[in-house]
PDB file of N, CA and C in Angstrom:
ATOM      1  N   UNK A   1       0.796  -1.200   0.000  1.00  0.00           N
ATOM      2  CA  UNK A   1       0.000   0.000   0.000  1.00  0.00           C
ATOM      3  C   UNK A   1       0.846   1.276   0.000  1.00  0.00           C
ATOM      4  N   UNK A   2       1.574   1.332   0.748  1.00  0.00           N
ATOM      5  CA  UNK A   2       2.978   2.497   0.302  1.00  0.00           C
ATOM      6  C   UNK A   2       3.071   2.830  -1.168  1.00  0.00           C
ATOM      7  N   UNK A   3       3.488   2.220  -2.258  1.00  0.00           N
ATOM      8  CA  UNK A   3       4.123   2.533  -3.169  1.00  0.00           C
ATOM      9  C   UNK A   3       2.697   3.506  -3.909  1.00  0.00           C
ATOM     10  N   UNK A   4       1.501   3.255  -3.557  1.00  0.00           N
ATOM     11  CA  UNK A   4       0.311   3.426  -3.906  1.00  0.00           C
ATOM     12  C   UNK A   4      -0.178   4.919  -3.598  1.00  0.00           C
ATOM     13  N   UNK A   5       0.017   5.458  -2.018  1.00  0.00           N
ATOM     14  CA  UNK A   5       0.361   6.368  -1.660  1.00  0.00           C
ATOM     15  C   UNK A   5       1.147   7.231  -2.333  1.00  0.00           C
ATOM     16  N   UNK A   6       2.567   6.608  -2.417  1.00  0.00           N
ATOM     17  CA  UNK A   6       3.579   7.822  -3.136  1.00  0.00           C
ATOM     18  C   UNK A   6       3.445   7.971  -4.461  1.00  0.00           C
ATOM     19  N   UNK A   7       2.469   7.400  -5.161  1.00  0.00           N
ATOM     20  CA  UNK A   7       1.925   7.454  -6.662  1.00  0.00           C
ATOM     21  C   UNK A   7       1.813   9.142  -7.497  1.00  0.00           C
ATOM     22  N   UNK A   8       0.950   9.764  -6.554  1.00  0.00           N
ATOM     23  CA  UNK A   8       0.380  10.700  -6.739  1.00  0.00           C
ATOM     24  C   UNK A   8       1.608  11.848  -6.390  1.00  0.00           C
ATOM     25  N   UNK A   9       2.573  11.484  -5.868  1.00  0.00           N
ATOM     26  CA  UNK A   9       3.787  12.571  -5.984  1.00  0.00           C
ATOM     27  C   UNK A   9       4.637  12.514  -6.761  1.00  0.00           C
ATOM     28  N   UNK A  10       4.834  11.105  -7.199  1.00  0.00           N
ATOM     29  CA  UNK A  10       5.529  10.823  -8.474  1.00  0.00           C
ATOM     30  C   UNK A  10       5.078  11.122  -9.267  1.00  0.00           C
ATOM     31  N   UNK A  11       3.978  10.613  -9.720  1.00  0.00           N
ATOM     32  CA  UNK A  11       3.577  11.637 -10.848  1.00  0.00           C
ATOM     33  C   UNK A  11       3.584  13.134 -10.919  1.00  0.00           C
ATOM     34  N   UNK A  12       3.363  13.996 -10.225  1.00  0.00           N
ATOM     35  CA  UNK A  12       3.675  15.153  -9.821  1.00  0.00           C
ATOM     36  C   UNK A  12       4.978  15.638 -10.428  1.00  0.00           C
ATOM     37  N   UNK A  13       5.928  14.926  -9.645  1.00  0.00           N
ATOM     38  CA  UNK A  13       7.319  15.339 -10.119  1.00  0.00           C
ATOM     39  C   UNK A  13       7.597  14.871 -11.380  1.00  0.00           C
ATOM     40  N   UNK A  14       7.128  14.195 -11.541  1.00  0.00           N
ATOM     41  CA  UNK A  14       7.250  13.491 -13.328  1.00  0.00           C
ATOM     42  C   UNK A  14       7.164  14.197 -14.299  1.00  0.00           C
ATOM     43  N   UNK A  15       5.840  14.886 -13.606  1.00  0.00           N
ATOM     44  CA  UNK A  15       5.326  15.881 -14.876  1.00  0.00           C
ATOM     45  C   UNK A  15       5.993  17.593 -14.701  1.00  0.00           C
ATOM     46  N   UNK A  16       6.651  17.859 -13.965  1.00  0.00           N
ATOM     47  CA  UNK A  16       6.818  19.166 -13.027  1.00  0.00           C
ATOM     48  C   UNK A  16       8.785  18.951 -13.984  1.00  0.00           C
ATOM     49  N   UNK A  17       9.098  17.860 -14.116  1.00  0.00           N
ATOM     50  CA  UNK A  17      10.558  18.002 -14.698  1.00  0.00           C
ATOM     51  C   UNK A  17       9.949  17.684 -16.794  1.00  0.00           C
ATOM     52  N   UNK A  18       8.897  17.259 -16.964  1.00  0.00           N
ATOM     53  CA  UNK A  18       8.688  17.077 -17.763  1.00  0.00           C
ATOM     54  C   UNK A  18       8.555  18.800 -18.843  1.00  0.00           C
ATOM     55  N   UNK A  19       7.469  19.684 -17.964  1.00  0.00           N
ATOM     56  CA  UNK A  19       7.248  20.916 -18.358  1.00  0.00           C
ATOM     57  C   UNK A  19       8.635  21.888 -18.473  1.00  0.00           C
ATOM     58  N   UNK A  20       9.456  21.106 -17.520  1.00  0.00           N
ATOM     59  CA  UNK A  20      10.733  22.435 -17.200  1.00  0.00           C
ATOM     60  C   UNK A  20      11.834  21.380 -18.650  1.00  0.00           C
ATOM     61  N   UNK A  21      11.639  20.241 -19.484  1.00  0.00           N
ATOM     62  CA  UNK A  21      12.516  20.115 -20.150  1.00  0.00           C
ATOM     63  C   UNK A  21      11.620  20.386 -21.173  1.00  0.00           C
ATOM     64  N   UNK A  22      10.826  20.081 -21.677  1.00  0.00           N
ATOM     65  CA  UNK A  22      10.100  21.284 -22.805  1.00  0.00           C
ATOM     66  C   UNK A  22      10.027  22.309 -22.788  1.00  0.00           C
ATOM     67  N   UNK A  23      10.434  23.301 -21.664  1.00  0.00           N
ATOM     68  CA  UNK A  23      10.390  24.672 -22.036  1.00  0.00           C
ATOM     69  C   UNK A  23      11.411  25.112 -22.487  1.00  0.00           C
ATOM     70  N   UNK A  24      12.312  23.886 -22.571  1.00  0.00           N
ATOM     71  CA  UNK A  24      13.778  24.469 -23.259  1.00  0.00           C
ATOM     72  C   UNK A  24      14.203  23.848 -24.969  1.00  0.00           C
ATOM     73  N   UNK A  25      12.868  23.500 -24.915  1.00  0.00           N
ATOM     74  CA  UNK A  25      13.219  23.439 -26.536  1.00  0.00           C
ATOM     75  C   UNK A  25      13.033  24.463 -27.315  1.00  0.00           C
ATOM     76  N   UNK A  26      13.783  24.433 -28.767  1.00  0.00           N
ATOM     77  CA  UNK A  26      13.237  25.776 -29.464  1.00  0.00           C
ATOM     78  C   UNK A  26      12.256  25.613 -30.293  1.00  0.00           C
ATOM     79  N   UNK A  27      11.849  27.047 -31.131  1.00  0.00           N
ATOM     80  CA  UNK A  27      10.922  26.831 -32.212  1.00  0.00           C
ATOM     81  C   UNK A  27      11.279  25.525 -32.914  1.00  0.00           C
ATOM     82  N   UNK A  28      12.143  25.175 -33.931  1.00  0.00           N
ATOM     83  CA  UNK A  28      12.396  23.901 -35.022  1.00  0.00           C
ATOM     84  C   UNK A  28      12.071  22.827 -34.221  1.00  0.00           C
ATOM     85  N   UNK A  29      12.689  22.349 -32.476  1.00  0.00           N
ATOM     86  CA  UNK A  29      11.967  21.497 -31.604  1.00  0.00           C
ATOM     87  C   UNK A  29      10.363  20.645 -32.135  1.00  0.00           C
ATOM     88  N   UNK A  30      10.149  21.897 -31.470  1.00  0.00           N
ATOM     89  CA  UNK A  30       8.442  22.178 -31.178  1.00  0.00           C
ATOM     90  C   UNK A  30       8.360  21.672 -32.735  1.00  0.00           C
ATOM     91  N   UNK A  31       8.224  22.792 -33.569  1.00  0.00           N
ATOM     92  CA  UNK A  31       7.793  22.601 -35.192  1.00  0.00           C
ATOM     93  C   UNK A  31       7.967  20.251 -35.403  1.00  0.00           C
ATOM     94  N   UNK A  32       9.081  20.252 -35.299  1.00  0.00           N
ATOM     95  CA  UNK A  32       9.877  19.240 -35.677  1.00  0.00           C
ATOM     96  C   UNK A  32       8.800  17.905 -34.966  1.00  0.00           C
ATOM     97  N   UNK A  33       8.245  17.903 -33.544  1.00  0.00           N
ATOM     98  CA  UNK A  33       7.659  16.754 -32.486  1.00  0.00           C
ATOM     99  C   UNK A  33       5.977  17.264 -33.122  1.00  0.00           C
ATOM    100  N   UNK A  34       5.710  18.350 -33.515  1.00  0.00           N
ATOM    101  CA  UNK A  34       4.560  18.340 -34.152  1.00  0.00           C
ATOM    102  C   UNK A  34       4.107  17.788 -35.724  1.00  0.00           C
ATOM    103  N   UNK A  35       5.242  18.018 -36.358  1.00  0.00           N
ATOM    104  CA  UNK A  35       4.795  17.498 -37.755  1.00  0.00           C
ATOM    105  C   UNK A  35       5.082  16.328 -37.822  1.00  0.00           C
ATOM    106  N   UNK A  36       6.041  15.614 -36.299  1.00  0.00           N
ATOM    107  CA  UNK A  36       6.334  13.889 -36.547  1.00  0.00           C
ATOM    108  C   UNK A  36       5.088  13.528 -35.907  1.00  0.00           C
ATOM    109  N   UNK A  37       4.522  14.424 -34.881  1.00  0.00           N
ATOM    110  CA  UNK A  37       2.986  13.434 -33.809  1.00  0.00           C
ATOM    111  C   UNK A  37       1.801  13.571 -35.212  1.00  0.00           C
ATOM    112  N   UNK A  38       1.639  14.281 -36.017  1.00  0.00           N
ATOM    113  CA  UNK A  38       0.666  14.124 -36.662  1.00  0.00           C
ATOM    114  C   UNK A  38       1.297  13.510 -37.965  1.00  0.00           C
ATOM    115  N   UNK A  39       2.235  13.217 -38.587  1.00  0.00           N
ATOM    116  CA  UNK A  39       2.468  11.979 -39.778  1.00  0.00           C
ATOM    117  C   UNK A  39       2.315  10.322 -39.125  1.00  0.00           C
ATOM    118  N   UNK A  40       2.460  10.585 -37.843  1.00  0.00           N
ATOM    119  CA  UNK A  40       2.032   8.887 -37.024  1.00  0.00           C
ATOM    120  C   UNK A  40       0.617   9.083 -37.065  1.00  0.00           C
ATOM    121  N   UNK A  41       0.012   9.986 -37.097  1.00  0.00           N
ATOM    122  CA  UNK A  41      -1.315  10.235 -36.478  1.00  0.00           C
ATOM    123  C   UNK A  41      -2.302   9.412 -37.904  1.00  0.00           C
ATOM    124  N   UNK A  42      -1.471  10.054 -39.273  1.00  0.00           N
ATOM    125  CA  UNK A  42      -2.020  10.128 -40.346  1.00  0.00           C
ATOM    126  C   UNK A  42      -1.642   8.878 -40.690  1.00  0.00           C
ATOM    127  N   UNK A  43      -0.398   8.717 -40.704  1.00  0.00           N
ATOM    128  CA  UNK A  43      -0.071   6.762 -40.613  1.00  0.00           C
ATOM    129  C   UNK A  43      -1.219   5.816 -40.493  1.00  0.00           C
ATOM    130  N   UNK A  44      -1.233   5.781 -39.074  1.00  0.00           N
ATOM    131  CA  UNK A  44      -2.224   5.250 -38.438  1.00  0.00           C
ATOM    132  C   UNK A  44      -3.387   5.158 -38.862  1.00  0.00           C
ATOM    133  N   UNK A  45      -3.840   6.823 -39.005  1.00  0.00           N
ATOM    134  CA  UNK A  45      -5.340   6.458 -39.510  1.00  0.00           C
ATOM    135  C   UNK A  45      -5.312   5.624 -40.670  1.00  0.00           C
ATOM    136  N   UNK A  46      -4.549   5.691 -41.287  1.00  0.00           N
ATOM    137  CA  UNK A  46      -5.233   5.276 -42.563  1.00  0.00           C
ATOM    138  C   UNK A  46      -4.686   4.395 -43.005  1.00  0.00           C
ATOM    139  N   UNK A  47      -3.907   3.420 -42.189  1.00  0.00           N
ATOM    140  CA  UNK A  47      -4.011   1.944 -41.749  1.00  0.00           C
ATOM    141  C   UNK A  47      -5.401   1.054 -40.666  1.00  0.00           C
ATOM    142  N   UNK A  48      -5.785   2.419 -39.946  1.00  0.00           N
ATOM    143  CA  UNK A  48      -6.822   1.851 -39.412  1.00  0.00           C
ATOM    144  C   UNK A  48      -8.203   1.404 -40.572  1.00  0.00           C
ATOM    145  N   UNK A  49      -8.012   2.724 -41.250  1.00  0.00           N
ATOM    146  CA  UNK A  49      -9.396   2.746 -42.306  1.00  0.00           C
ATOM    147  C   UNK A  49      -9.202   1.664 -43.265  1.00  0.00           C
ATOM    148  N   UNK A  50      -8.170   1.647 -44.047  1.00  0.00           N
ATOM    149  CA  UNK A  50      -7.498   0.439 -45.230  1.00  0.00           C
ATOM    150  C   UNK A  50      -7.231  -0.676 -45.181  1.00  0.00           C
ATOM    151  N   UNK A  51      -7.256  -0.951 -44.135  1.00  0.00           N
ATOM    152  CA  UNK A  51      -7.075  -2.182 -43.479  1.00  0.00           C
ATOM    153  C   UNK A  51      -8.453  -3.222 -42.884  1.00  0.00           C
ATOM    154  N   UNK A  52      -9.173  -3.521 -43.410  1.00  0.00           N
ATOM    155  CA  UNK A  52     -10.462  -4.282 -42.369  1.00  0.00           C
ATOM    156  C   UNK A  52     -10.121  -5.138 -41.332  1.00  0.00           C
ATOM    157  N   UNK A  53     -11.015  -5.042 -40.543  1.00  0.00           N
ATOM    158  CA  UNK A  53     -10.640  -6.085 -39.235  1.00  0.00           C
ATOM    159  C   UNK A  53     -11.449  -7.142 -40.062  1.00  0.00           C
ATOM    160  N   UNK A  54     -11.099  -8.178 -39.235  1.00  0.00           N
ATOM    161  CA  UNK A  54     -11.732  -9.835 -39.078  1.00  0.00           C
ATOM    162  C   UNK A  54     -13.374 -10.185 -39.488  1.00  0.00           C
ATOM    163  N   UNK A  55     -13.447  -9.426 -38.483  1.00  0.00           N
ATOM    164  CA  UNK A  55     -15.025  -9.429 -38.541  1.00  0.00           C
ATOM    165  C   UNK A  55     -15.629  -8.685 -39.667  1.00  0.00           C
ATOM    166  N   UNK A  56     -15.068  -7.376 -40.073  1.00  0.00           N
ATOM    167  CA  UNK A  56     -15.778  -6.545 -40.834  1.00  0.00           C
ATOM    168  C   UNK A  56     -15.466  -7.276 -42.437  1.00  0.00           C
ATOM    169  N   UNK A  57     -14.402  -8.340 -42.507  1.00  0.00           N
ATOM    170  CA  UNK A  57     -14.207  -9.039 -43.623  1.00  0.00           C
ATOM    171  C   UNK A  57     -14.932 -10.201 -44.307  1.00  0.00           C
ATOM    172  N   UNK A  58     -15.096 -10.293 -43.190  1.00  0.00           N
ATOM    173  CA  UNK A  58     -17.038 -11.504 -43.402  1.00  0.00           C
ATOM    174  C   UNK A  58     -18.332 -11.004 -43.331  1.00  0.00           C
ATOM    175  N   UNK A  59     -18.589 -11.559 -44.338  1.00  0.00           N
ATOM    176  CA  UNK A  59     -19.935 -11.809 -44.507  1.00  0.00           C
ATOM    177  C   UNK A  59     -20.766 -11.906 -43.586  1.00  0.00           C
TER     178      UNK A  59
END
């Protein structure tokens, strides 16, 4: 039950060093983690769409 407790501070600090190392990226950074999160995004989709599942392949 301890580790359960200290959950909620870890995360805390997790996210508290997380904000202070993104604020030190620059513009090209930023630019650069945005146009790679949305070409996975677009990936994805349209492996999700092109692709049929199992079920939707039968009859």
């Amino acid at each position: 039950m301890p580790q359960i407790a200290r959950w909620p501070r870890f995360v805390g600090e997790t996210l508290r060093l997380s904000v202070s190392a993104l604020r030190g990226w620059g513009p090209r950074q930023v630019l650069t983690a945005v146009v790679a999160a949305t070409g996975i995004a677009v990936v994805m989709g349209l492996a999700t769409v092109l692709i049929p599942t199992s079920s939707a392949a039968t009859p």
